[in-house]
C-alpha atoms as a PDB file:
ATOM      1  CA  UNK A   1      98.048 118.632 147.510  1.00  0.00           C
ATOM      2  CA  UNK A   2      97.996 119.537 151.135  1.00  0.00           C
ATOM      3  CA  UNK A   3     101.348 119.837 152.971  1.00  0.00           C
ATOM      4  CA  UNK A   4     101.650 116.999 155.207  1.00  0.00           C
ATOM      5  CA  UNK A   5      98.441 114.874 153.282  1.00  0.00           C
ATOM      6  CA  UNK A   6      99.140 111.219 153.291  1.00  0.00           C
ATOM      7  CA  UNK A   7     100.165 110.260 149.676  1.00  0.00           C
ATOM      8  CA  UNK A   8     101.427 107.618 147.695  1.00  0.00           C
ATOM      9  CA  UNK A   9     102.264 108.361 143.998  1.00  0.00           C
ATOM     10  CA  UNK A  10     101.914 106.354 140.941  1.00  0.00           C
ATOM     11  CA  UNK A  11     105.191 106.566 139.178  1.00  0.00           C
ATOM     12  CA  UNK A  12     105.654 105.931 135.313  1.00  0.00           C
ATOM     13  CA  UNK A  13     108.551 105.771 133.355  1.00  0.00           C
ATOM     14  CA  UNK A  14     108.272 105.269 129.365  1.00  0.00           C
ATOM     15  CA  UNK A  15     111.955 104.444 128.201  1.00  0.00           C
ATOM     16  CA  UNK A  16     112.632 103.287 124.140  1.00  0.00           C
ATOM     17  CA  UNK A  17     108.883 102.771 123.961  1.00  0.00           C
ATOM     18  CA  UNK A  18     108.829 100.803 126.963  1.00  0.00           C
ATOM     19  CA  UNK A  19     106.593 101.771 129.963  1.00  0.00           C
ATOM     20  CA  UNK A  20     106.766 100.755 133.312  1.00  0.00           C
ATOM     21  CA  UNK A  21     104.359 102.010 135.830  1.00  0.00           C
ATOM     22  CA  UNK A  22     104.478 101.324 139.748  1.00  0.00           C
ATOM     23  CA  UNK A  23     104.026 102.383 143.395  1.00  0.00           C
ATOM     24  CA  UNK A  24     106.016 104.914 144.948  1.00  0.00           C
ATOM     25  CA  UNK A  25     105.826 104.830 148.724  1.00  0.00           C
ATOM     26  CA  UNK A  26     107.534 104.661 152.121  1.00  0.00           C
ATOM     27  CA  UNK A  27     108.778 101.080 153.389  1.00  0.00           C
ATOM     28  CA  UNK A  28     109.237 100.148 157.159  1.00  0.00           C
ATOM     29  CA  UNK A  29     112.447  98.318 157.213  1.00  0.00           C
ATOM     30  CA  UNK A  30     110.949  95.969 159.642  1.00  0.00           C
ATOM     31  CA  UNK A  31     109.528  94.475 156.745  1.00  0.00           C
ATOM     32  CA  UNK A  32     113.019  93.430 155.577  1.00  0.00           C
ATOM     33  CA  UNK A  33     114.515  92.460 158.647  1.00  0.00           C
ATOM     34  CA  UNK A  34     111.338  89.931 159.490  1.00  0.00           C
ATOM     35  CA  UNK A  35     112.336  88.116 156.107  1.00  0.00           C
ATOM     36  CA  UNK A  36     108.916  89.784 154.288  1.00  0.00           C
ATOM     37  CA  UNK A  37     110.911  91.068 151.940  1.00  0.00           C
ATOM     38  CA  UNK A  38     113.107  88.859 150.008  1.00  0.00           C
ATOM     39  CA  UNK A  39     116.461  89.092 148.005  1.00  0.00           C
ATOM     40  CA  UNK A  40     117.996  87.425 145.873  1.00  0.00           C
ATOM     41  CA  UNK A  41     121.737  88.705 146.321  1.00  0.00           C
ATOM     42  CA  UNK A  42     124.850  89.255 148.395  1.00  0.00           C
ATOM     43  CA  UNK A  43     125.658  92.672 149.354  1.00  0.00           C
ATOM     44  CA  UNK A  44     129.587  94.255 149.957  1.00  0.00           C
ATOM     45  CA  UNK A  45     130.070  95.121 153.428  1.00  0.00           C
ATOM     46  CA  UNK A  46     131.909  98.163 152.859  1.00  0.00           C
ATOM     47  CA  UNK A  47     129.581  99.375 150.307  1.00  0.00           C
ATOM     48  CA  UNK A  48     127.375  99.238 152.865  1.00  0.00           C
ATOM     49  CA  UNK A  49     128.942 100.959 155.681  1.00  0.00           C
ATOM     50  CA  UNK A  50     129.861 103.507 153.346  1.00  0.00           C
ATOM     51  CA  UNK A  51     126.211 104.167 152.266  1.00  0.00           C
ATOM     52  CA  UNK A  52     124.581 103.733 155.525  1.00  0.00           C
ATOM     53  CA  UNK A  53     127.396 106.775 156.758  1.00  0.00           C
ATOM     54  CA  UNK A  54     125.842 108.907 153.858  1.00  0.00           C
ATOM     55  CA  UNK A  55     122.414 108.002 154.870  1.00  0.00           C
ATOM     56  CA  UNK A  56     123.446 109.222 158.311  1.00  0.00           C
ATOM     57  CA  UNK A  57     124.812 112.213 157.429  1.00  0.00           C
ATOM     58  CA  UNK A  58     122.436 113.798 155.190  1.00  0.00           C
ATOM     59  CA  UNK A  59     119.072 111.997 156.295  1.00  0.00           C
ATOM     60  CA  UNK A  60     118.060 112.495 152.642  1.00  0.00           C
ATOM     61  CA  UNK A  61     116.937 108.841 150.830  1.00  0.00           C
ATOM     62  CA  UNK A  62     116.468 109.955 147.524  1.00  0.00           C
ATOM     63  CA  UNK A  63     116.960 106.672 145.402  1.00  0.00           C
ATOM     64  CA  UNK A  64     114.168 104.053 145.910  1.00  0.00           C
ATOM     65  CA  UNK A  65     114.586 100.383 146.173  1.00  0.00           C
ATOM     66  CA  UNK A  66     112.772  98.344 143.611  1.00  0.00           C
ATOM     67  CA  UNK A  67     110.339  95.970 144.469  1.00  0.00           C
ATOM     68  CA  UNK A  68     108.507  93.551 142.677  1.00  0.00           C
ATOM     69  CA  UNK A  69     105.395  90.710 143.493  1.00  0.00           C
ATOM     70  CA  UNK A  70     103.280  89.037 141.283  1.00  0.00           C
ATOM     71  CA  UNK A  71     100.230  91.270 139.779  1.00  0.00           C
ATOM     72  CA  UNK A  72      97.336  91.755 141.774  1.00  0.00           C
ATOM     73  CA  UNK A  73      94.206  92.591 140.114  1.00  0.00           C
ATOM     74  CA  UNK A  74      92.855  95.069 142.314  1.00  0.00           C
ATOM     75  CA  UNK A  75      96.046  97.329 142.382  1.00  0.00           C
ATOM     76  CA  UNK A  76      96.576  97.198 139.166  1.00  0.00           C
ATOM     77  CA  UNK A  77      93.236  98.491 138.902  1.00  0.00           C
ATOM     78  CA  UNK A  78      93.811 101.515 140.985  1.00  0.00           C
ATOM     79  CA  UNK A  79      96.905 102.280 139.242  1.00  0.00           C
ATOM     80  CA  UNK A  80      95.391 101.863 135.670  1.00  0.00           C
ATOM     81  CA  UNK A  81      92.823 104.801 137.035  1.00  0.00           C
ATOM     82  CA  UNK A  82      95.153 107.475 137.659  1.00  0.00           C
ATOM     83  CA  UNK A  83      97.102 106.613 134.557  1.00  0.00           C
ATOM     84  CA  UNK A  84      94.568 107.089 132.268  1.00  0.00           C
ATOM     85  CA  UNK A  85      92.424 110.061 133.825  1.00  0.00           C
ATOM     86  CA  UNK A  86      93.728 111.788 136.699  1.00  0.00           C
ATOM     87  CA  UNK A  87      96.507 115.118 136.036  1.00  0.00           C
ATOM     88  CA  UNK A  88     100.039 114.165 136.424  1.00  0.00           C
ATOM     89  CA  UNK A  89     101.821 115.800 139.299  1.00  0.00           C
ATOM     90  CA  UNK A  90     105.009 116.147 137.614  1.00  0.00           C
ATOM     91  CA  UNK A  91     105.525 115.051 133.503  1.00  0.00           C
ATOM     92  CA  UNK A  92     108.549 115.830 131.461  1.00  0.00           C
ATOM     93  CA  UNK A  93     111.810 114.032 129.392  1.00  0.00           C
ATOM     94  CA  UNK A  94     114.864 113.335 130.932  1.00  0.00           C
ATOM     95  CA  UNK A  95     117.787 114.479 128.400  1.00  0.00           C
ATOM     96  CA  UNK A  96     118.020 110.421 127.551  1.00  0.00           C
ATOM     97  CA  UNK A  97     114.898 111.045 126.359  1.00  0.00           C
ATOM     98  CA  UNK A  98     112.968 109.057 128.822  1.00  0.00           C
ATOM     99  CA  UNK A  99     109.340 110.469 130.389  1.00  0.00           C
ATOM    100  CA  UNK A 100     108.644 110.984 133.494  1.00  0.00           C
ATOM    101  CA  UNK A 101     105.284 110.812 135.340  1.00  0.00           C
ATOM    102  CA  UNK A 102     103.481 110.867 138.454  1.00  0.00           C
ATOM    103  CA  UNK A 103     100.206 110.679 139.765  1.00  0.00           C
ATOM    104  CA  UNK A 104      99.714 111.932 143.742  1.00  0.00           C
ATOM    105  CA  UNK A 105      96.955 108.945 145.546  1.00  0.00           C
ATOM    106  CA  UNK A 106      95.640 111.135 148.358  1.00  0.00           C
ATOM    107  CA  UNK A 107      92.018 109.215 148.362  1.00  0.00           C
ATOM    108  CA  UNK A 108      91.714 107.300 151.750  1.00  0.00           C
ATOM    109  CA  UNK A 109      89.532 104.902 149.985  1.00  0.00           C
ATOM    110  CA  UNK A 110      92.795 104.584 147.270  1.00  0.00           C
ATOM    111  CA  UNK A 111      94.898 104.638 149.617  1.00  0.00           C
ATOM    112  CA  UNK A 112      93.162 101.764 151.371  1.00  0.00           C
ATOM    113  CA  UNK A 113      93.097  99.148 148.944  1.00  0.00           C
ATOM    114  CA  UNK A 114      96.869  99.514 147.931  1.00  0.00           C
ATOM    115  CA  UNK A 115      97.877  98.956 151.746  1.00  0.00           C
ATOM    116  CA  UNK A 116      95.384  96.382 152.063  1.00  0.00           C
ATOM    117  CA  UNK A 117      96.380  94.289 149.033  1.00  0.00           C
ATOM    118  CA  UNK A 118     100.133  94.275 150.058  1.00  0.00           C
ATOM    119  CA  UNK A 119      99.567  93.804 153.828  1.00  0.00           C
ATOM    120  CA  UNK A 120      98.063  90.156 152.888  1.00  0.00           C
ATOM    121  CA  UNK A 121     100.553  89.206 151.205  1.00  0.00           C
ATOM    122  CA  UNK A 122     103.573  86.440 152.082  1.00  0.00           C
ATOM    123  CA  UNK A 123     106.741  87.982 150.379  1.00  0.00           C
ATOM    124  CA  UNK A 124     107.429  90.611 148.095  1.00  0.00           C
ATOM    125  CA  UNK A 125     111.067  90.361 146.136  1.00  0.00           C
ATOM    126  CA  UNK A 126     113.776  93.077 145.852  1.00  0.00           C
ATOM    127  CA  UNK A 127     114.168  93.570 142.078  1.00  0.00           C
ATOM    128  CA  UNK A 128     117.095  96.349 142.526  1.00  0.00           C
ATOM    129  CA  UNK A 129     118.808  98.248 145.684  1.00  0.00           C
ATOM    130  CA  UNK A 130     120.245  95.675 147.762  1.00  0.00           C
ATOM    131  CA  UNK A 131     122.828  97.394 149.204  1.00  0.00           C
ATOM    132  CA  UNK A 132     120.345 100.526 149.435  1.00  0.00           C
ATOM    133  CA  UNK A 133     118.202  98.565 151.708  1.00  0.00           C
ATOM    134  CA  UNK A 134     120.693  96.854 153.755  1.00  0.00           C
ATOM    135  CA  UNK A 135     122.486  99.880 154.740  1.00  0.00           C
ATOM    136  CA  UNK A 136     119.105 101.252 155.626  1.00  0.00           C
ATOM    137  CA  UNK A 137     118.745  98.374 158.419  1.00  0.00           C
ATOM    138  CA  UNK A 138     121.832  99.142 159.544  1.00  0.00           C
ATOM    139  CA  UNK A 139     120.527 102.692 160.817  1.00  0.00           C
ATOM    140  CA  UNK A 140     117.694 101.501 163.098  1.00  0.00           C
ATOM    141  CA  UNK A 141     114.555  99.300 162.946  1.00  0.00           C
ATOM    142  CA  UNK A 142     112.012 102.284 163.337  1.00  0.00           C
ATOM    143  CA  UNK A 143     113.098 103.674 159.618  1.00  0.00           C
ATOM    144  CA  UNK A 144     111.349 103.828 156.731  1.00  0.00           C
ATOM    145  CA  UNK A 145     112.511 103.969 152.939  1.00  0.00           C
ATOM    146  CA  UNK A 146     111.764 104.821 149.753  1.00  0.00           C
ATOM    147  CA  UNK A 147     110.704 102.473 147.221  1.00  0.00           C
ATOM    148  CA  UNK A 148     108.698 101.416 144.260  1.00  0.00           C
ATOM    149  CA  UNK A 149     106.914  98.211 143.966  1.00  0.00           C
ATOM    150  CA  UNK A 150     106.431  97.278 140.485  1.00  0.00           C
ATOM    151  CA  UNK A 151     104.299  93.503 139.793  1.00  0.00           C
ATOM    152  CA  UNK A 152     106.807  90.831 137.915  1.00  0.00           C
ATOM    153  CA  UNK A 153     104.948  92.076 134.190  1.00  0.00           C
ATOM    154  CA  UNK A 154     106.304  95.482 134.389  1.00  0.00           C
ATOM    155  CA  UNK A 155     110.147  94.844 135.710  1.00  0.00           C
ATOM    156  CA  UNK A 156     112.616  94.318 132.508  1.00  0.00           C
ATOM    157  CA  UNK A 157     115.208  92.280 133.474  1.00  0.00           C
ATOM    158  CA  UNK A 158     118.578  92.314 131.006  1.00  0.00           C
ATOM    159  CA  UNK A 159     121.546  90.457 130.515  1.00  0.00           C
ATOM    160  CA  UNK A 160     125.011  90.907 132.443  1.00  0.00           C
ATOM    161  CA  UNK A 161     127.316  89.742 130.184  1.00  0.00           C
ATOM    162  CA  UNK A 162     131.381  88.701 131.428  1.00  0.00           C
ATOM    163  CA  UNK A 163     134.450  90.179 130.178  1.00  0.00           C
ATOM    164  CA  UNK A 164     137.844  88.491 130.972  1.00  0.00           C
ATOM    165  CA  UNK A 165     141.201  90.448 130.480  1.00  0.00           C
ATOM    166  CA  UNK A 166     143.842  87.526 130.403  1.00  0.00           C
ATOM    167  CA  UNK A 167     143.712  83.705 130.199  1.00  0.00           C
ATOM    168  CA  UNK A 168     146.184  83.581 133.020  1.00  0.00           C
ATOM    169  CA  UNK A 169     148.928  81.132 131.829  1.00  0.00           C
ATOM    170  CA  UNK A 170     146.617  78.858 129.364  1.00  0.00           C
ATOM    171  CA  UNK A 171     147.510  79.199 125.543  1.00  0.00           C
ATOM    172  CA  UNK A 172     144.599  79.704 123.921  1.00  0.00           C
ATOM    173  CA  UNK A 173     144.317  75.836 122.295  1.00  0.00           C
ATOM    174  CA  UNK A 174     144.154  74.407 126.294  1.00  0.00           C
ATOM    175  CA  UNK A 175     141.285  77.322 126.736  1.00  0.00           C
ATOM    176  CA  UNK A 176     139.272  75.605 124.422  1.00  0.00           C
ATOM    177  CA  UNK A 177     140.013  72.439 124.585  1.00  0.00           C
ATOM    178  CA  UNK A 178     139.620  73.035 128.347  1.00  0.00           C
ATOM    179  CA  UNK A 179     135.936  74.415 127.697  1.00  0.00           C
ATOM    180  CA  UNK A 180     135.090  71.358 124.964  1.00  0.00           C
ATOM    181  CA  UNK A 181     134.954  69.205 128.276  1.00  0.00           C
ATOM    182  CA  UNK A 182     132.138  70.504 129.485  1.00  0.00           C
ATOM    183  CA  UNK A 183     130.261  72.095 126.657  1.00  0.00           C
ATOM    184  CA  UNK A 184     128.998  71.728 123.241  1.00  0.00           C
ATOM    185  CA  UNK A 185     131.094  74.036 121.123  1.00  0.00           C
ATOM    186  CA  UNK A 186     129.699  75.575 118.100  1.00  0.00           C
ATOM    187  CA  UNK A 187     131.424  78.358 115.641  1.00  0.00           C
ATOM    188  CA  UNK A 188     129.190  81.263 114.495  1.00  0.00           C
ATOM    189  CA  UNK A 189     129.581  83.322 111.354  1.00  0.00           C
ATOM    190  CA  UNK A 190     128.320  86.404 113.412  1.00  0.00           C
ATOM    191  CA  UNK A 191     127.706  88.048 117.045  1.00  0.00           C
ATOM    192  CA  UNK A 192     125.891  85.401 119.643  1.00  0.00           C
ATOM    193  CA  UNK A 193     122.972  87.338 121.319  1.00  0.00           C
ATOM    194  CA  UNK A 194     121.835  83.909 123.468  1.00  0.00           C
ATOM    195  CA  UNK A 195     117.910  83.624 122.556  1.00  0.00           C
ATOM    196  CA  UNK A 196     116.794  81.292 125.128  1.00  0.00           C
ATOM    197  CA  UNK A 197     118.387  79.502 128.513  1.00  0.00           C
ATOM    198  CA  UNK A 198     121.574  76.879 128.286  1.00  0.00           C
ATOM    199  CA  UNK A 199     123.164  79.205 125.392  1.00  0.00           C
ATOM    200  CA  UNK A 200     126.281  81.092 125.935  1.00  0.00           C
ATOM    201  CA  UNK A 201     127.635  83.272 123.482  1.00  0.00           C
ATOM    202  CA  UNK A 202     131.572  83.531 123.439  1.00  0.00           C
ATOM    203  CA  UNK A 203     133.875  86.184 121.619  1.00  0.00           C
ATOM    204  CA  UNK A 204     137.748  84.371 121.254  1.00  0.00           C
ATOM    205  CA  UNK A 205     140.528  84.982 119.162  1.00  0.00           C
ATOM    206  CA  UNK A 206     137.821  86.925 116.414  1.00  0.00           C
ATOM    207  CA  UNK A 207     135.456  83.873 116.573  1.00  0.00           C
ATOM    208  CA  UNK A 208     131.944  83.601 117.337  1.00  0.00           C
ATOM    209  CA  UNK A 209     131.003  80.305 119.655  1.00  0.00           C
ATOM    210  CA  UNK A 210     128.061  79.351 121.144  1.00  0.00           C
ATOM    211  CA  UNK A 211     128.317  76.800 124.032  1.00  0.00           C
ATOM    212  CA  UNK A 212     125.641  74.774 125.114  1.00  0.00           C
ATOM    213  CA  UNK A 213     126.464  73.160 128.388  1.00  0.00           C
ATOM    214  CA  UNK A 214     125.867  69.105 129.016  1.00  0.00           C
ATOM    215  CA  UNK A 215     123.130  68.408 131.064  1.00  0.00           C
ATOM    216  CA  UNK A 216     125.150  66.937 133.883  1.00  0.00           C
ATOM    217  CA  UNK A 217     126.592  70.395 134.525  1.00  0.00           C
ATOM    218  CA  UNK A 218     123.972  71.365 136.783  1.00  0.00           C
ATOM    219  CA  UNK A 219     121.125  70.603 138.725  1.00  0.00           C
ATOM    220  CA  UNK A 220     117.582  71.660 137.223  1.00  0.00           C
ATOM    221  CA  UNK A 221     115.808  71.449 140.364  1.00  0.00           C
ATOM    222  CA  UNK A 222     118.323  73.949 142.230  1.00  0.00           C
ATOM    223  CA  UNK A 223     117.713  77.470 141.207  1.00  0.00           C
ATOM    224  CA  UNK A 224     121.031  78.903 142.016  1.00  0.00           C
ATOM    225  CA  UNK A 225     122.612  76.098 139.896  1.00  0.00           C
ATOM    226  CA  UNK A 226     120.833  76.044 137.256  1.00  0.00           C
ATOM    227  CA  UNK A 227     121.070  79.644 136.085  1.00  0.00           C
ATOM    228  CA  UNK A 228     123.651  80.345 132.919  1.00  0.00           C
ATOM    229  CA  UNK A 229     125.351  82.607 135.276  1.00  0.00           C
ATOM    230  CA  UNK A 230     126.077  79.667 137.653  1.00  0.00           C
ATOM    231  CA  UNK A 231     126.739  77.119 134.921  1.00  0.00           C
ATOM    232  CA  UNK A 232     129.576  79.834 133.462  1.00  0.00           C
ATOM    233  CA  UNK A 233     131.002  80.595 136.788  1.00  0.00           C
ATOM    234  CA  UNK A 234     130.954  77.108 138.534  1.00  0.00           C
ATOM    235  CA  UNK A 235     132.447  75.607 134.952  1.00  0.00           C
ATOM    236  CA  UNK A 236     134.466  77.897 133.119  1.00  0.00           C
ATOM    237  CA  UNK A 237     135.358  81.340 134.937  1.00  0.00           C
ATOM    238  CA  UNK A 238     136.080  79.139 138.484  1.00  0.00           C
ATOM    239  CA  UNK A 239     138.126  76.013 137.002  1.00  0.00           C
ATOM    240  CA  UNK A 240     139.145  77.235 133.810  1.00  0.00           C
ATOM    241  CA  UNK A 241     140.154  80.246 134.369  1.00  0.00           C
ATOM    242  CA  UNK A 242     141.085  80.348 137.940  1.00  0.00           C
ATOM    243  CA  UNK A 243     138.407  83.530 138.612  1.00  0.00           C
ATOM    244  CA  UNK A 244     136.832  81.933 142.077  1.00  0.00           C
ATOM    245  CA  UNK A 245     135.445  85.070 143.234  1.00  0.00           C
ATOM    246  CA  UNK A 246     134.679  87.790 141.037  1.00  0.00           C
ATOM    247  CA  UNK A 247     133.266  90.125 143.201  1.00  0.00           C
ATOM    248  CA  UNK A 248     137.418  91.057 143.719  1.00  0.00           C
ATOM    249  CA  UNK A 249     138.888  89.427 140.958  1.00  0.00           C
ATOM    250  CA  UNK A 250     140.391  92.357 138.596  1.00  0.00           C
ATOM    251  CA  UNK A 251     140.703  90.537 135.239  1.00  0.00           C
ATOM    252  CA  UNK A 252     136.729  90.596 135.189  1.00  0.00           C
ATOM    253  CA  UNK A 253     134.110  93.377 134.491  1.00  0.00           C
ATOM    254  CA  UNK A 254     130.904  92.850 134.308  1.00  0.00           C
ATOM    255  CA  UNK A 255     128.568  94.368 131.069  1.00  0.00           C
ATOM    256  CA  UNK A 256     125.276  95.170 131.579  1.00  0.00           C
ATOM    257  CA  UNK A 257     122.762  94.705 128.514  1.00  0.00           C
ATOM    258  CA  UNK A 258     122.037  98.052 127.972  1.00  0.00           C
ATOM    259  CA  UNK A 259     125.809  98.093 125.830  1.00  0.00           C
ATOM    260  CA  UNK A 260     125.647  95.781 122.385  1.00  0.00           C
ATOM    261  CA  UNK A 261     126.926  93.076 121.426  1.00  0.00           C
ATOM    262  CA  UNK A 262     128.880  94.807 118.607  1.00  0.00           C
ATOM    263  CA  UNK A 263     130.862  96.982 121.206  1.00  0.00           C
ATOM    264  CA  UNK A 264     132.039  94.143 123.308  1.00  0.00           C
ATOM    265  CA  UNK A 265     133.363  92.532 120.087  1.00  0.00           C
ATOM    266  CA  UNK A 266     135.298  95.836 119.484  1.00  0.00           C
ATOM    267  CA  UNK A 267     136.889  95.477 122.579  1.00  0.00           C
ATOM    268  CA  UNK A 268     138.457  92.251 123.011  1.00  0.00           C
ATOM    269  CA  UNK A 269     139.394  93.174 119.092  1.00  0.00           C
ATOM    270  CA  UNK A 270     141.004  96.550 120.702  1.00  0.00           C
ATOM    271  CA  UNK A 271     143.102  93.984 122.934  1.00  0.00           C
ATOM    272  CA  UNK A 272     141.001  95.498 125.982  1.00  0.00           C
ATOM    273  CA  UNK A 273     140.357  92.296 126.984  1.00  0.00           C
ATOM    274  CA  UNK A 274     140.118  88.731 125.787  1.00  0.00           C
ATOM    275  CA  UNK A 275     137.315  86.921 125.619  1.00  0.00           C
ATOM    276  CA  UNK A 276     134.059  87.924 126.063  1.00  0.00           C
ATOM    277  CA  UNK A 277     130.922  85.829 126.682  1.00  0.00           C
ATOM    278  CA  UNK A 278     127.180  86.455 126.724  1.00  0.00           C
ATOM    279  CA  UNK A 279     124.003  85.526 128.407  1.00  0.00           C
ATOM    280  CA  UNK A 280     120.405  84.977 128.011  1.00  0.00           C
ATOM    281  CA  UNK A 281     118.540  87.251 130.851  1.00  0.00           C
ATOM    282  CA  UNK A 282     117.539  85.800 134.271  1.00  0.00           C
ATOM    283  CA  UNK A 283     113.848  85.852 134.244  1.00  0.00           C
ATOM    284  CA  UNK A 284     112.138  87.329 137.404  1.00  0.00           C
ATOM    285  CA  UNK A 285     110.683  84.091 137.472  1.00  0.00           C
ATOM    286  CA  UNK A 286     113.711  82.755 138.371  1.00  0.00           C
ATOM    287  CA  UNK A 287     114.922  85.472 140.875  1.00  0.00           C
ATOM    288  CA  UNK A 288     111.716  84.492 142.810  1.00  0.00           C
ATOM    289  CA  UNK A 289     112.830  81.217 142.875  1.00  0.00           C
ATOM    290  CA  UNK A 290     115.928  81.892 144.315  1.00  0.00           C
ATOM    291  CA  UNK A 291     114.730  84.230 146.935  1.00  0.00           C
ATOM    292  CA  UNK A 292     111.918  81.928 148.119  1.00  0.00           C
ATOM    293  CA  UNK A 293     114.625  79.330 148.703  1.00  0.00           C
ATOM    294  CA  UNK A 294     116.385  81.922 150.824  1.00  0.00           C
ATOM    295  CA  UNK A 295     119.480  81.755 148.237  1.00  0.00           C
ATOM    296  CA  UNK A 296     121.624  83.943 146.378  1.00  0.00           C
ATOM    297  CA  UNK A 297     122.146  84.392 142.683  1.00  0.00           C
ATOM    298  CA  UNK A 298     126.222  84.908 141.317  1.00  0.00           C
ATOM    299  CA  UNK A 299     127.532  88.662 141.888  1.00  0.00           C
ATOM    300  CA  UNK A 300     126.249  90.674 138.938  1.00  0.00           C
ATOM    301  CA  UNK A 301     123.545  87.938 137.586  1.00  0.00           C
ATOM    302  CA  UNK A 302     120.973  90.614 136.728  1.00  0.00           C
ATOM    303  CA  UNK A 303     120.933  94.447 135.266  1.00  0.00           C
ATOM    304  CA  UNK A 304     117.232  95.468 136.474  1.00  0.00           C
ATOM    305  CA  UNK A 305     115.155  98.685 134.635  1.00  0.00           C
ATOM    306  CA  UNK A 306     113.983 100.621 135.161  1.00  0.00           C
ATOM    307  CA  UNK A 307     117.087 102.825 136.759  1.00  0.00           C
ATOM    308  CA  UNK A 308     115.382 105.729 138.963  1.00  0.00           C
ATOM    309  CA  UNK A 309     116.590 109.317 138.192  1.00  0.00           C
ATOM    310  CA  UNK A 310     118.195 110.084 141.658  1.00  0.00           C
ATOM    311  CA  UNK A 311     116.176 112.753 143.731  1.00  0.00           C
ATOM    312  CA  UNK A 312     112.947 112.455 141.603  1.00  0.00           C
ATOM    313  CA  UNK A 313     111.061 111.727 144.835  1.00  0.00           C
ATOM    314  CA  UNK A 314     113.471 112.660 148.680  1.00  0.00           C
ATOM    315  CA  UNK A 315     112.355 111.411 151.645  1.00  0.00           C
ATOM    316  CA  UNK A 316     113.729 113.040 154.568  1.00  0.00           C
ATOM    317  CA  UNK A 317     114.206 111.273 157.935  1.00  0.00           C
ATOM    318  CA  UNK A 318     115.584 111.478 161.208  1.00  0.00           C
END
């Protein structure tokens, strides 16, 4: 490829057997601050201040921000071409085992068609890179970033699953009798991997519950309420246990889905904390929702994959 030859690159990442396969491009933060790119979360001011100084300082942007929209045809199309007969421009295996590709577009025609497609369209959705983004606009409005817009079928969205270190000053009979008021309280014989939306799994005192909330919890037309990580903050975390912002709150952490079930058992067992609870995933389907309603989900509501392998693709700017 020519130095300085207008490219995109079609990125692919195969991960457990899983591939995902997207657009790897610049971004014109203008987008984002005219609303035509939405999110779907809060970011941490300091976080980014602190990111928008690093930006600054080394003028390197060398983790993309995720994107997502629903599929179009036609770029699919494109992309499904260089996939399947055009040499990769870089291919190898991370040392988690997961493969790397990527495909250089230099044709105009190519080129064409992806820009084309996208410029017609309403909204796309930030998947992952919030604060990434936002401390981008805070830089100037003539910047562009790095990003990689993957269509809703190829985004994997996973659980983020609460643990809670203390019950504050409830004995553990008021926790649950506390939690009966508002939910349907089942005990399991083993782990509670939630397989569908309104289950909670919880991990108390070496038991196994699932909790199914009451339907006059939440709102099914609101799609901030509505989500399991609402209905668990707004009902349990928030009144039961006094945690009203966990964003700051230290008796929280927050476990992505990538860790199993198994090994959060093992550590309120290990006294590490005490209770844990579980989630079904947030569907992108959902996160749409949210954004198009200009709302935000609950800190930590999503863990989004693919993760990019920092510095795979640098874009320098000044």
């Amino acid at each position: 490829m020519a130095l300085q030859e207008l490219a995109m690159y079609i990125y692919r990442v195969v991960h457990d057997d899983v591939a995902q396969t997207g657009i790897w491009t610049l971004t014109a933060i203008n987008d984002y601050l005219q609303g035509k790119i939405k999110k779907h979360e809060d970011t941490v001011e300091e976080r980014e201040r602190l990111l928008a100084v690093h930006l600054q300082q080394t003028q390197l942007d060398a983790n993309p921000v995720l994107i997502t929209y629903p599929p179009q045809h036609t770029v699919e199309a494109v992309t499904k071409k260089y996939v399947s007969s055009r040499p990769c421009l870089l291919d190898f295996k991370f040392v988690d085992q997961s493969r790397h590709q990527l495909w250089a577009v230099t044709n105009p025609e190519d080129l064409k068609v992806i820009t084309s497609v996208f410029a017609q369209m309403p909204a796309v959705y930030i998947a992952d890179g919030h604060h990434r983004i936002a401390a981008m606009a805070k830089l100037g409005r003539d910047i562009d970033f790095t990003t990689v817009y993957m269509n809703t079928k190829e985004v994997k969205v996973l659980e983020y699953n609460r643990m809670v270190r203390n019950l504050g000053d409830l004995d553990p009979e008021t926790f649950l009798a506390k939690i009966r008021l508002s939910f349907e309280l089942r005990e399991k014989t083993k782990e509670v991997k939630p397989q569908k939306l309104h289950e909670i799994g919880m991990y108390f005192n070496r038991q196994w519950y699932l909790l199914q909330p009451k339907k006059e919890l939440y709102n099914e037309n609101d799609p901030v309420e509505v989500l399991d990580v609402s209905i668990l903050q707004n009902h349990i975390l928030g009144p039961v246990l006094s945690i009203n912002n966990p964003r700051t709150d230290a008796r929280i952490t927050f476990s992505g889905g990538r860790i199993p079930v198994f090994e959060l058992q093992k550590q309120v067992d290990d006294g590490l904390f005490v209770v844990a609870f579980t989630l079904f995933p947030v569907s992108v389907e959902q996160l749409i929702r949210v954004a198009d309603a200009n709302k935000v989900m609950p800190p930590k509501s999503t863990w989004i994959e693919p993760k990019f392998l920092v510095g795979l693709v640098t874009h320098h700017f000044n």
